[in-house]
C-alpha atoms as a PDB file:
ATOM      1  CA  UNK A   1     -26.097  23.151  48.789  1.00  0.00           C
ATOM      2  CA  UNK A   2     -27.437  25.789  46.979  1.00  0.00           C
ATOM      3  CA  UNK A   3     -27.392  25.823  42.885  1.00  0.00           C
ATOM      4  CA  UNK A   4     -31.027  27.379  40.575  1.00  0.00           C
ATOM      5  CA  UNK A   5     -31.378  25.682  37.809  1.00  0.00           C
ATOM      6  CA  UNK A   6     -33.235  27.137  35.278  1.00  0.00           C
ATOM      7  CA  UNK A   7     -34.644  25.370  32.213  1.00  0.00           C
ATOM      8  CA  UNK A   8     -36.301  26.024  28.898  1.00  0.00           C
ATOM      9  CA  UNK A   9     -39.260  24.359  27.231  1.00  0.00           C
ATOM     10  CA  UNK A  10     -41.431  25.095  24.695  1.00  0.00           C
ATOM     11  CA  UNK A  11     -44.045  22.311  23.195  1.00  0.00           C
ATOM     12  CA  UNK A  12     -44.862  18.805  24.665  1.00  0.00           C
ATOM     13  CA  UNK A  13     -46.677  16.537  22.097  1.00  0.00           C
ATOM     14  CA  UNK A  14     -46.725  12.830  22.450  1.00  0.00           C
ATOM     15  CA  UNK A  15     -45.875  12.544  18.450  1.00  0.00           C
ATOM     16  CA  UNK A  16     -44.451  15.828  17.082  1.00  0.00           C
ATOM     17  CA  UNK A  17     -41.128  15.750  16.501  1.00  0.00           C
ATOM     18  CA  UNK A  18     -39.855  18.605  15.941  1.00  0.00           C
ATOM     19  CA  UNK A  19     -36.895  19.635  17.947  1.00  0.00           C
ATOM     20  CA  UNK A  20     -38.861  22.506  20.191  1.00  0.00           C
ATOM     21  CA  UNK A  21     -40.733  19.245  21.437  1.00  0.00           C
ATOM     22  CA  UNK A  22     -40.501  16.900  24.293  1.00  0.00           C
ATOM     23  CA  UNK A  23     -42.429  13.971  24.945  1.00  0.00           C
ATOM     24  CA  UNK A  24     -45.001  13.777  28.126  1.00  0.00           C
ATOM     25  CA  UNK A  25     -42.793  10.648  29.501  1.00  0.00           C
ATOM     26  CA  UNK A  26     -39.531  12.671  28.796  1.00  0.00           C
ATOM     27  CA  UNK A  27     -40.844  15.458  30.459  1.00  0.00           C
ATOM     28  CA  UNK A  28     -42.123  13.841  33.253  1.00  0.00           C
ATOM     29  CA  UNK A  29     -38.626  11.613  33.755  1.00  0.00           C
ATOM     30  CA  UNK A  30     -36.354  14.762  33.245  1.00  0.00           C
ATOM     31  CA  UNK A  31     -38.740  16.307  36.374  1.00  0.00           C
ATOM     32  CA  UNK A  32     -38.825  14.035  38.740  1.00  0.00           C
ATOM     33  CA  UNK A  33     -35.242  13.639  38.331  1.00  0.00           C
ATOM     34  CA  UNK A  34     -34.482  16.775  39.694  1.00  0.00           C
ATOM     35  CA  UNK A  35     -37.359  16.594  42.052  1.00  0.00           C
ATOM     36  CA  UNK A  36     -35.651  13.084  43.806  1.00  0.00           C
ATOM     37  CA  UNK A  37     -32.510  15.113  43.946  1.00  0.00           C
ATOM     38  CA  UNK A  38     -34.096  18.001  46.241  1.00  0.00           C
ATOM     39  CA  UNK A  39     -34.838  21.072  43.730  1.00  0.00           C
ATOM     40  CA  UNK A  40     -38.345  22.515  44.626  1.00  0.00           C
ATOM     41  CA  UNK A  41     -40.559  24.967  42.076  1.00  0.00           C
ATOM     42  CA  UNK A  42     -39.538  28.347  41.677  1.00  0.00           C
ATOM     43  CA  UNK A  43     -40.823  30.967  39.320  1.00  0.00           C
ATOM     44  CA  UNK A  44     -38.020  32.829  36.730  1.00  0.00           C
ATOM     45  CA  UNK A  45     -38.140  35.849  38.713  1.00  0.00           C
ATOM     46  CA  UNK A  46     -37.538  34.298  42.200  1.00  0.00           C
ATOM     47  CA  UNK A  47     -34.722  32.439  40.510  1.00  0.00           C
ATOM     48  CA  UNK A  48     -33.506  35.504  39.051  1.00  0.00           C
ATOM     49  CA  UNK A  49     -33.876  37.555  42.780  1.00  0.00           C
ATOM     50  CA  UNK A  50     -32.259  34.505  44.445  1.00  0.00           C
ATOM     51  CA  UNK A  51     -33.434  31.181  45.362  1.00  0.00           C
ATOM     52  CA  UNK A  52     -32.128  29.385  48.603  1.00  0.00           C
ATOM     53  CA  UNK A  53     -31.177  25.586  48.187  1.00  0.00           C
ATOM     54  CA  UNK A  54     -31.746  23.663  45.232  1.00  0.00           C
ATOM     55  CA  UNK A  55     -34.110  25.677  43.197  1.00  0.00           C
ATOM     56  CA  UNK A  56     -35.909  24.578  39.173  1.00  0.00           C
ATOM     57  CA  UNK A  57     -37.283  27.666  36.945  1.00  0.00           C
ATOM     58  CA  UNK A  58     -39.272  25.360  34.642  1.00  0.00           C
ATOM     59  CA  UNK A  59     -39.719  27.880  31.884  1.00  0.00           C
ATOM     60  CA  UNK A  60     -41.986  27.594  28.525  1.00  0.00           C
ATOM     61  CA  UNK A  61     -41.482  29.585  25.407  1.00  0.00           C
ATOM     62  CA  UNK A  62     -44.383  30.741  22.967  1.00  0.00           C
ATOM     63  CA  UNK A  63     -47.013  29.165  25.153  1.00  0.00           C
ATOM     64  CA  UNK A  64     -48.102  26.708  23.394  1.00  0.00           C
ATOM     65  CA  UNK A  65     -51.704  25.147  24.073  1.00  0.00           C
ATOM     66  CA  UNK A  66     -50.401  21.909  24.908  1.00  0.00           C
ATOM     67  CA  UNK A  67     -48.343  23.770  27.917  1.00  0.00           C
ATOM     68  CA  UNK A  68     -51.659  23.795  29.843  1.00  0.00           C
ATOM     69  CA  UNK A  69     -53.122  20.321  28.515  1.00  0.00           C
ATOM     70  CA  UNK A  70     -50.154  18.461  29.353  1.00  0.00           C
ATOM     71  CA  UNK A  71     -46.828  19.835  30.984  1.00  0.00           C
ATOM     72  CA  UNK A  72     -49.604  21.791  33.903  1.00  0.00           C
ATOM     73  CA  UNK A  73     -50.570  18.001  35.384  1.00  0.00           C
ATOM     74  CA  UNK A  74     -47.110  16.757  35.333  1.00  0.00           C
ATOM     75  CA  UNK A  75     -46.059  19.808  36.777  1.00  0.00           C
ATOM     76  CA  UNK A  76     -48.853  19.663  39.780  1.00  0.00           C
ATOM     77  CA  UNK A  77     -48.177  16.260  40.152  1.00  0.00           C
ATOM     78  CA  UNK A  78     -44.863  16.696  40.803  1.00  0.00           C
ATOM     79  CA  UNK A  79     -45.168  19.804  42.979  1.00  0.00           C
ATOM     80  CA  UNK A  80     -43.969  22.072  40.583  1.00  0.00           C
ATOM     81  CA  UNK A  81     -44.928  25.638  39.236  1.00  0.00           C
ATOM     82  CA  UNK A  82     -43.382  27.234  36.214  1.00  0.00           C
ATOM     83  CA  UNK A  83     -43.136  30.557  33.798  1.00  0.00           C
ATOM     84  CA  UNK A  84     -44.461  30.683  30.469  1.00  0.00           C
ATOM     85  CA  UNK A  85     -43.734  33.176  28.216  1.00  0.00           C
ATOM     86  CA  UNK A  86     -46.096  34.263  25.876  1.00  0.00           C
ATOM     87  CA  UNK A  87     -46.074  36.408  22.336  1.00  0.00           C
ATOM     88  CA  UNK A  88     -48.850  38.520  22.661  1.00  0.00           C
ATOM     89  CA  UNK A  89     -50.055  38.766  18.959  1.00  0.00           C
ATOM     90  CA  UNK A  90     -50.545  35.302  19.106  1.00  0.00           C
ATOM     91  CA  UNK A  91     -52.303  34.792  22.318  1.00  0.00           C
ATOM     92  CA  UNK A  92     -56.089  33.441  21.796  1.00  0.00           C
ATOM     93  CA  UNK A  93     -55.762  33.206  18.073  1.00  0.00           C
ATOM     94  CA  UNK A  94     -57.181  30.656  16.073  1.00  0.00           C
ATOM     95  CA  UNK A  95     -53.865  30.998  13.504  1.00  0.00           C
ATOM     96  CA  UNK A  96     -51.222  29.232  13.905  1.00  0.00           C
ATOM     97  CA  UNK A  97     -47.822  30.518  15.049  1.00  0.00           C
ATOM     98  CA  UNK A  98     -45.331  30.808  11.758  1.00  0.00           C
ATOM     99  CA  UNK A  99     -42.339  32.407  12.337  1.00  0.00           C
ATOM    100  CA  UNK A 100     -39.415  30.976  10.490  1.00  0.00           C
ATOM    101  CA  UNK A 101     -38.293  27.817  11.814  1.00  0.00           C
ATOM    102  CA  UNK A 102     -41.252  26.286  12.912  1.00  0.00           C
ATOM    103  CA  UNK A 103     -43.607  27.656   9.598  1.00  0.00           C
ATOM    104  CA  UNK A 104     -42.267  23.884   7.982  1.00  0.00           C
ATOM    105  CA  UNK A 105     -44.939  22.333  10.158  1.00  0.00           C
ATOM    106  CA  UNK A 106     -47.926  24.744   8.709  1.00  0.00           C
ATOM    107  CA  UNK A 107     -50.652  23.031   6.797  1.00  0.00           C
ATOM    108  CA  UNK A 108     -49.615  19.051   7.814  1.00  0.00           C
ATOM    109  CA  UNK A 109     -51.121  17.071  10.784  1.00  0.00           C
ATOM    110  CA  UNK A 110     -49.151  18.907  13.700  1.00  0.00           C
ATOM    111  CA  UNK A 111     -50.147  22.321  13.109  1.00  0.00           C
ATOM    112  CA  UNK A 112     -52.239  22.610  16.414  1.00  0.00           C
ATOM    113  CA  UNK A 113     -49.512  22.328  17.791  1.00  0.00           C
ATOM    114  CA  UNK A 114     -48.457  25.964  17.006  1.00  0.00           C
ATOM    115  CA  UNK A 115     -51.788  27.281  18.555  1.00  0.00           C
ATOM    116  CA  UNK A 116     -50.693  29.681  21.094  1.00  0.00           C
ATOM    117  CA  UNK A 117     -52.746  29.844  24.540  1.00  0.00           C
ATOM    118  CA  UNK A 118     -55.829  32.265  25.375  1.00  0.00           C
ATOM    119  CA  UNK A 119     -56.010  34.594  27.993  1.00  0.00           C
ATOM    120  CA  UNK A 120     -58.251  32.385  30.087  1.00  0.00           C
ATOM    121  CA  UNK A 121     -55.416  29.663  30.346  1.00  0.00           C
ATOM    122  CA  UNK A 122     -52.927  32.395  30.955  1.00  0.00           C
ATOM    123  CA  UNK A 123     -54.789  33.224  33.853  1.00  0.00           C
ATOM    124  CA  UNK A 124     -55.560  29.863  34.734  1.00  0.00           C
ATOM    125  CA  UNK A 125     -51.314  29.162  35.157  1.00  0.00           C
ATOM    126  CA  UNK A 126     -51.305  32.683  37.262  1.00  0.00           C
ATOM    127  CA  UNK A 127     -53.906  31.995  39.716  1.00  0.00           C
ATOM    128  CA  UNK A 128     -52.440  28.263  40.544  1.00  0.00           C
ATOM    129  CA  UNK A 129     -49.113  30.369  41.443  1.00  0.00           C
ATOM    130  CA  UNK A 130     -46.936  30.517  38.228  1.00  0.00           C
ATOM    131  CA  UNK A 131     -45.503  33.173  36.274  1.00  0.00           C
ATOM    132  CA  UNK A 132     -46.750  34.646  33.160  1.00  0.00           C
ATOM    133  CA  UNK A 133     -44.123  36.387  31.191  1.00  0.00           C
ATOM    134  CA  UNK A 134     -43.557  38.636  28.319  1.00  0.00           C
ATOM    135  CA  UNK A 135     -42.060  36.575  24.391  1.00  0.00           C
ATOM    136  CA  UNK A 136     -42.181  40.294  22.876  1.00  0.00           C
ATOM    137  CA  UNK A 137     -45.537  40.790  20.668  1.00  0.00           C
ATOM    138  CA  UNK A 138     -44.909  38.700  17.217  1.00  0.00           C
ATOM    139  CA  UNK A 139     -41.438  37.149  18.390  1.00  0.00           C
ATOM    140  CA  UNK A 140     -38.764  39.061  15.893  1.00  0.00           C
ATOM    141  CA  UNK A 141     -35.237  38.578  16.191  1.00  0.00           C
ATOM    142  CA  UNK A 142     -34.379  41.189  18.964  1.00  0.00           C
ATOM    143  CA  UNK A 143     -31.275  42.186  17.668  1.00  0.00           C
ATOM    144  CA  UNK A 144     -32.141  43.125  14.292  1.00  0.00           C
ATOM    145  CA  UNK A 145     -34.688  45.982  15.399  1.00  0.00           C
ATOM    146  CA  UNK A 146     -33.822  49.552  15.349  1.00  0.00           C
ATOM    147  CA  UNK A 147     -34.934  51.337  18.018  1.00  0.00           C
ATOM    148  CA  UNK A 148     -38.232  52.434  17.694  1.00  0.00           C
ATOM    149  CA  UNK A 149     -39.421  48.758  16.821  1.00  0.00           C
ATOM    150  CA  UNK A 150     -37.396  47.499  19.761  1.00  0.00           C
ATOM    151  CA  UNK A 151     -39.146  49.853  22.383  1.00  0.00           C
ATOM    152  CA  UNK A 152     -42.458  48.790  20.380  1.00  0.00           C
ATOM    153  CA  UNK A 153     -42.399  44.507  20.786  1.00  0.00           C
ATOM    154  CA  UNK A 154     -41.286  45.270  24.290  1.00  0.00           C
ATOM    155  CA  UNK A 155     -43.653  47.625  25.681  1.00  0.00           C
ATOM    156  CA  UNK A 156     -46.610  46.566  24.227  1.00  0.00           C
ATOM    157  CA  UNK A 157     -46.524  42.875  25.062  1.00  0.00           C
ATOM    158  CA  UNK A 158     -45.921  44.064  28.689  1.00  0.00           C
ATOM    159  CA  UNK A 159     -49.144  46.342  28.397  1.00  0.00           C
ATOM    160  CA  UNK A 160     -50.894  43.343  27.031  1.00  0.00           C
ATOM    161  CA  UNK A 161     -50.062  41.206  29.603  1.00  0.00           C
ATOM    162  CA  UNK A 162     -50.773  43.496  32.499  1.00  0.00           C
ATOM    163  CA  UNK A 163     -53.993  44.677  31.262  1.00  0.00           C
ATOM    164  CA  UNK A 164     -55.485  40.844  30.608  1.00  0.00           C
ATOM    165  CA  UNK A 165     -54.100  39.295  33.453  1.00  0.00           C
ATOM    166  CA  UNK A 166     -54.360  42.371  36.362  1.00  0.00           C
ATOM    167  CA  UNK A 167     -50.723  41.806  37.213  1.00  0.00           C
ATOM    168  CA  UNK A 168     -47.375  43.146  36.952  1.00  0.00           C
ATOM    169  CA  UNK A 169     -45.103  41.219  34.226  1.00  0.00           C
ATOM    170  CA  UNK A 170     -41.502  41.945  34.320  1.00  0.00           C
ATOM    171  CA  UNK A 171     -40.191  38.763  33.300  1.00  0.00           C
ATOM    172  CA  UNK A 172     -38.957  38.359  29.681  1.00  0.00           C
ATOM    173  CA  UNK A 173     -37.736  35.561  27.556  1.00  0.00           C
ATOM    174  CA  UNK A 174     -35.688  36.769  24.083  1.00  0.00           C
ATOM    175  CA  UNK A 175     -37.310  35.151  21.153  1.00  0.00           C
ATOM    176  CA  UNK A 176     -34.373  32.559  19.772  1.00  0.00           C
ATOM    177  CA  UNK A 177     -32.239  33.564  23.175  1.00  0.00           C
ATOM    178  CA  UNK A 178     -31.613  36.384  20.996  1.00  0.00           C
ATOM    179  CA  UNK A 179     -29.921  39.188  22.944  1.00  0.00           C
ATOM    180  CA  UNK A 180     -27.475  41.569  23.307  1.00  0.00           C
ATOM    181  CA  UNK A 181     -26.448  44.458  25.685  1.00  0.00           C
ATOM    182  CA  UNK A 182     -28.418  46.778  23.707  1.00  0.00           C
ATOM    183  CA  UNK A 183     -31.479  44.841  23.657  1.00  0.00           C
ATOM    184  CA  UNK A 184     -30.974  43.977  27.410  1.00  0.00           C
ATOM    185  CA  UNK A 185     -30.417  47.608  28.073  1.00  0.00           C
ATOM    186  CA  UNK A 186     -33.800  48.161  26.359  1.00  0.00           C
ATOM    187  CA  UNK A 187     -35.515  45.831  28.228  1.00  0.00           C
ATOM    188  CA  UNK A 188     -34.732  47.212  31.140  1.00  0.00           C
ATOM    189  CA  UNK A 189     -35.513  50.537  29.565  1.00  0.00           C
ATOM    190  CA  UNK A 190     -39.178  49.123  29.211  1.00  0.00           C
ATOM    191  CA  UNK A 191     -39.669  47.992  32.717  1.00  0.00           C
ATOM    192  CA  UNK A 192     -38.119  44.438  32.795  1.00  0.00           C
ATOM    193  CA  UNK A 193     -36.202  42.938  36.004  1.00  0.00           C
ATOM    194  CA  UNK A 194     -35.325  40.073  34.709  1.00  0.00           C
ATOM    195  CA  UNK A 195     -35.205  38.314  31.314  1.00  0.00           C
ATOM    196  CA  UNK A 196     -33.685  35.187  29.824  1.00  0.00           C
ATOM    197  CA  UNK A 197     -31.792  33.848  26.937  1.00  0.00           C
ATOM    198  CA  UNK A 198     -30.271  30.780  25.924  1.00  0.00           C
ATOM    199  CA  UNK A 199     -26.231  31.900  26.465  1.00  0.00           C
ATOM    200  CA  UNK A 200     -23.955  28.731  25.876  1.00  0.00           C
ATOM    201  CA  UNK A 201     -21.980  30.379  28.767  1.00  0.00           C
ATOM    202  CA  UNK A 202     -24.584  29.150  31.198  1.00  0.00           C
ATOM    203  CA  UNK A 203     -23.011  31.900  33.710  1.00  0.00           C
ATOM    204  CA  UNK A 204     -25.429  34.666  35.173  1.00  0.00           C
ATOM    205  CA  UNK A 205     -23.693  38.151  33.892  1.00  0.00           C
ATOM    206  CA  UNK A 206     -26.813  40.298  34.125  1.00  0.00           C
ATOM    207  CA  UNK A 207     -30.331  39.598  35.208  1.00  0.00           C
ATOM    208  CA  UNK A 208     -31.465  40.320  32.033  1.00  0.00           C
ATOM    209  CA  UNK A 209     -29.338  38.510  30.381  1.00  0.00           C
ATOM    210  CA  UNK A 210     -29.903  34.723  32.269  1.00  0.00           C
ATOM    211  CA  UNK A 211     -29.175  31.703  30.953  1.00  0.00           C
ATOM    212  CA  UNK A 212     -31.254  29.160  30.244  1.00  0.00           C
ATOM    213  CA  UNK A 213     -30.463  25.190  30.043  1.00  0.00           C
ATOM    214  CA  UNK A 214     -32.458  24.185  26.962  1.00  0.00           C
ATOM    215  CA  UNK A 215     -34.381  20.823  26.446  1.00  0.00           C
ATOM    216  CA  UNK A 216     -35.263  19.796  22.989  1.00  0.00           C
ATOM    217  CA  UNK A 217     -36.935  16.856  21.438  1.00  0.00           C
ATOM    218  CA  UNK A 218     -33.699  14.758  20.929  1.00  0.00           C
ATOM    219  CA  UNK A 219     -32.000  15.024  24.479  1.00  0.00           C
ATOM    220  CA  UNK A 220     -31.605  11.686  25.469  1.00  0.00           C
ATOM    221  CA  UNK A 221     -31.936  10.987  29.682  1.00  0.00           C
ATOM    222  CA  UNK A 222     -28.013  10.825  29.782  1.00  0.00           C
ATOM    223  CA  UNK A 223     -27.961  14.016  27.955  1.00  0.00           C
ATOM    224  CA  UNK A 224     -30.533  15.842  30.051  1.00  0.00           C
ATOM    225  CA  UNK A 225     -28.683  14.858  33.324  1.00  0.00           C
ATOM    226  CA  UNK A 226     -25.430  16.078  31.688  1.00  0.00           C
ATOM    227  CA  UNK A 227     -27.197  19.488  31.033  1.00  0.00           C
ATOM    228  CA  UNK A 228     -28.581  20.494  34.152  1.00  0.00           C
ATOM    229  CA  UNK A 229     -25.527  19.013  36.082  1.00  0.00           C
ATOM    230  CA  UNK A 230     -24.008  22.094  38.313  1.00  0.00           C
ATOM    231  CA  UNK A 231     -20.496  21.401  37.792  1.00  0.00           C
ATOM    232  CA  UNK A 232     -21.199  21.791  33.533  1.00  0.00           C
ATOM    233  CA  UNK A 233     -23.206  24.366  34.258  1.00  0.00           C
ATOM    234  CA  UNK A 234     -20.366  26.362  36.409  1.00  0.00           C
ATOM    235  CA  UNK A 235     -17.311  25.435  33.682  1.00  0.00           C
ATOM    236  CA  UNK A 236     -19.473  26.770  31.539  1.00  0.00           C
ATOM    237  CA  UNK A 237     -18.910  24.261  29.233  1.00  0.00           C
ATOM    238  CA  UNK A 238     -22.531  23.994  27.640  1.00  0.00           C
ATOM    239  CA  UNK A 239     -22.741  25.005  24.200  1.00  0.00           C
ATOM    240  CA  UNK A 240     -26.530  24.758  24.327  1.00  0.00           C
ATOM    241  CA  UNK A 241     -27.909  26.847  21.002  1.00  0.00           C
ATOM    242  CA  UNK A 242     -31.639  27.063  20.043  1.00  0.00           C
ATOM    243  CA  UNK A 243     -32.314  25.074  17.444  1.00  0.00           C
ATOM    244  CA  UNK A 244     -33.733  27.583  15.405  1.00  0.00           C
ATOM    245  CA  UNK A 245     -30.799  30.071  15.710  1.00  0.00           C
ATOM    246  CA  UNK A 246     -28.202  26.877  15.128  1.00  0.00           C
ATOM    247  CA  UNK A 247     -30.053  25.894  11.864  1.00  0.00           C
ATOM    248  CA  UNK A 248     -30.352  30.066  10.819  1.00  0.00           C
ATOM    249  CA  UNK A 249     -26.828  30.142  11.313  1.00  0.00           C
ATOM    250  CA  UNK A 250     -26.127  27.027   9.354  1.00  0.00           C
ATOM    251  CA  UNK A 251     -28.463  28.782   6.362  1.00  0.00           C
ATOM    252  CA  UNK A 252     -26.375  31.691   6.541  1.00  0.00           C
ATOM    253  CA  UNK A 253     -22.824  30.241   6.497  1.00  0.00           C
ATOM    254  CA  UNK A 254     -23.920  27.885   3.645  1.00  0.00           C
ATOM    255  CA  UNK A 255     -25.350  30.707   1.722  1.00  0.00           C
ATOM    256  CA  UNK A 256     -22.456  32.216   0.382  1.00  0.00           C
ATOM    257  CA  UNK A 257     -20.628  28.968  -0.478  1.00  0.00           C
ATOM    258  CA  UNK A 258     -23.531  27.854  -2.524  1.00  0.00           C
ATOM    259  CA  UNK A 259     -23.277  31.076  -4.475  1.00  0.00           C
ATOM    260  CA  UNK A 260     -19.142  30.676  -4.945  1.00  0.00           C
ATOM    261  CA  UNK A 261     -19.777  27.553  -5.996  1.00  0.00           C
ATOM    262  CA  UNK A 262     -22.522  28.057  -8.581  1.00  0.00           C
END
């Protein structure tokens, strides 16, 4: 039976709870869950060319440090490679990430956990036979770019990428799943073969536009399993948001009825 699954991660912290976190034992349960059922490793791309069988993209957004400390053994333990994508003006920095959404957790007790990955782990992941992948250079909403600054976040963290790690990157993962068929068209445009959001569709349209099944800190075992199922997956019938664009979107409808009421 054939059916690729591909999921999205980003941090894994045994006590931070924000919602772009799993725990070690979560991750490690959700994994082998698949693995007893028969999907094997694949990188984004080969999902995205075609996988035979029962195929996983394990996929990591904003490479976070913990992504090598933690999620790499489970992974190898399991028999599992992965993709992580990466936002180049934060590789090897000693600042925390801060974009809005997670810039809540700056200055209290889980900031590390923001601390994006240096090009020595990047290459680390590559050389043990995963997939290093472009997060655009400082992670802007996509689709609020004109063109120039579009062409700019995409290009450059593909140079970046290529010219630290000596290999070709054209994967892509849209910061917030946030994408369009302008942005995908740029993307293309800027060398990419394959890129993924988080579309509550969770139907393949357009290689760069692939879903995603996301996995946040709250998903419950039940939950997970209802996720990645294939027959929710085909109907389509995932509404799946990032948390990050749910809670931007619940900011922005709220907005205006806070000023009609005032």
């Amino acid at each position: 039976m054939k059916d690729t699954l591909v999921l999205c991660y980003h941090a894994v912290s045994e006590d931070w709870t924000a919602d772009l976190s799993v725990t070690p034992a979560a991750l490690e349960r959700q994994l082998s869950t698949l693995v007893r059922r028969g999907y094997r490793g694949v990188t984004f791309g080969e999902a995205v060319a075609g996988a035979d069988g029962r195929a996983v993209a394990v996929t990591f957004d904003d490479a976070p440090r913990s992504l090598h400390r933690i999620a790499l053994p489970i992974m190898e333990e399991l028999g599992l490679v992965g993709t992580v994508f990466a936002p180049t003006a934060h590789v090897g920095s000693e600042e925390p990430m801060g974009w809005p959404g997670v810039d809540r957790w700056l200055g209290g007790p889980h900031e590390e956990e923001l601390l994006c990955m240096d090009r020595a782990q990047l290459a680390d992941l590559l050389a043990r036979g995963w997939e290093v992948g472009s997060h655009t250079h400082t992670h802007p909403h996509l689709t609020e770019l004109g063109e120039a600054e579009l062409e700019e976040e995409l290009e450059r963290s593909r140079a970046l990428l290529e010219e630290w790690l000596g290999a070709d990157c054209r994967s892509l993962a849209y910061p917030y799943g946030d994408a369009s068929p302008a942005v995908a068209a740029a993307a293309r445009s800027a060398g990419y073969v394959a890129a993924a959001t988080l579309d509550a569709s969770l139907r393949p349209v357009d290689p760069l536009l692939w879903p995603r099944v996301g996995v946040y800190h709250g998903d419950r075992d039940w939950r997970f399993r209802l996720k990645a199922s294939p027959a929710v997956r085909r109907l389509g019938a995932g509404r799946l948001r990032h948390p990050l664009r749910a809670r931007r979107a619940r900011s922005q409808l709220s907005g205006p009825a806070r000023r009609a009421s005032a």
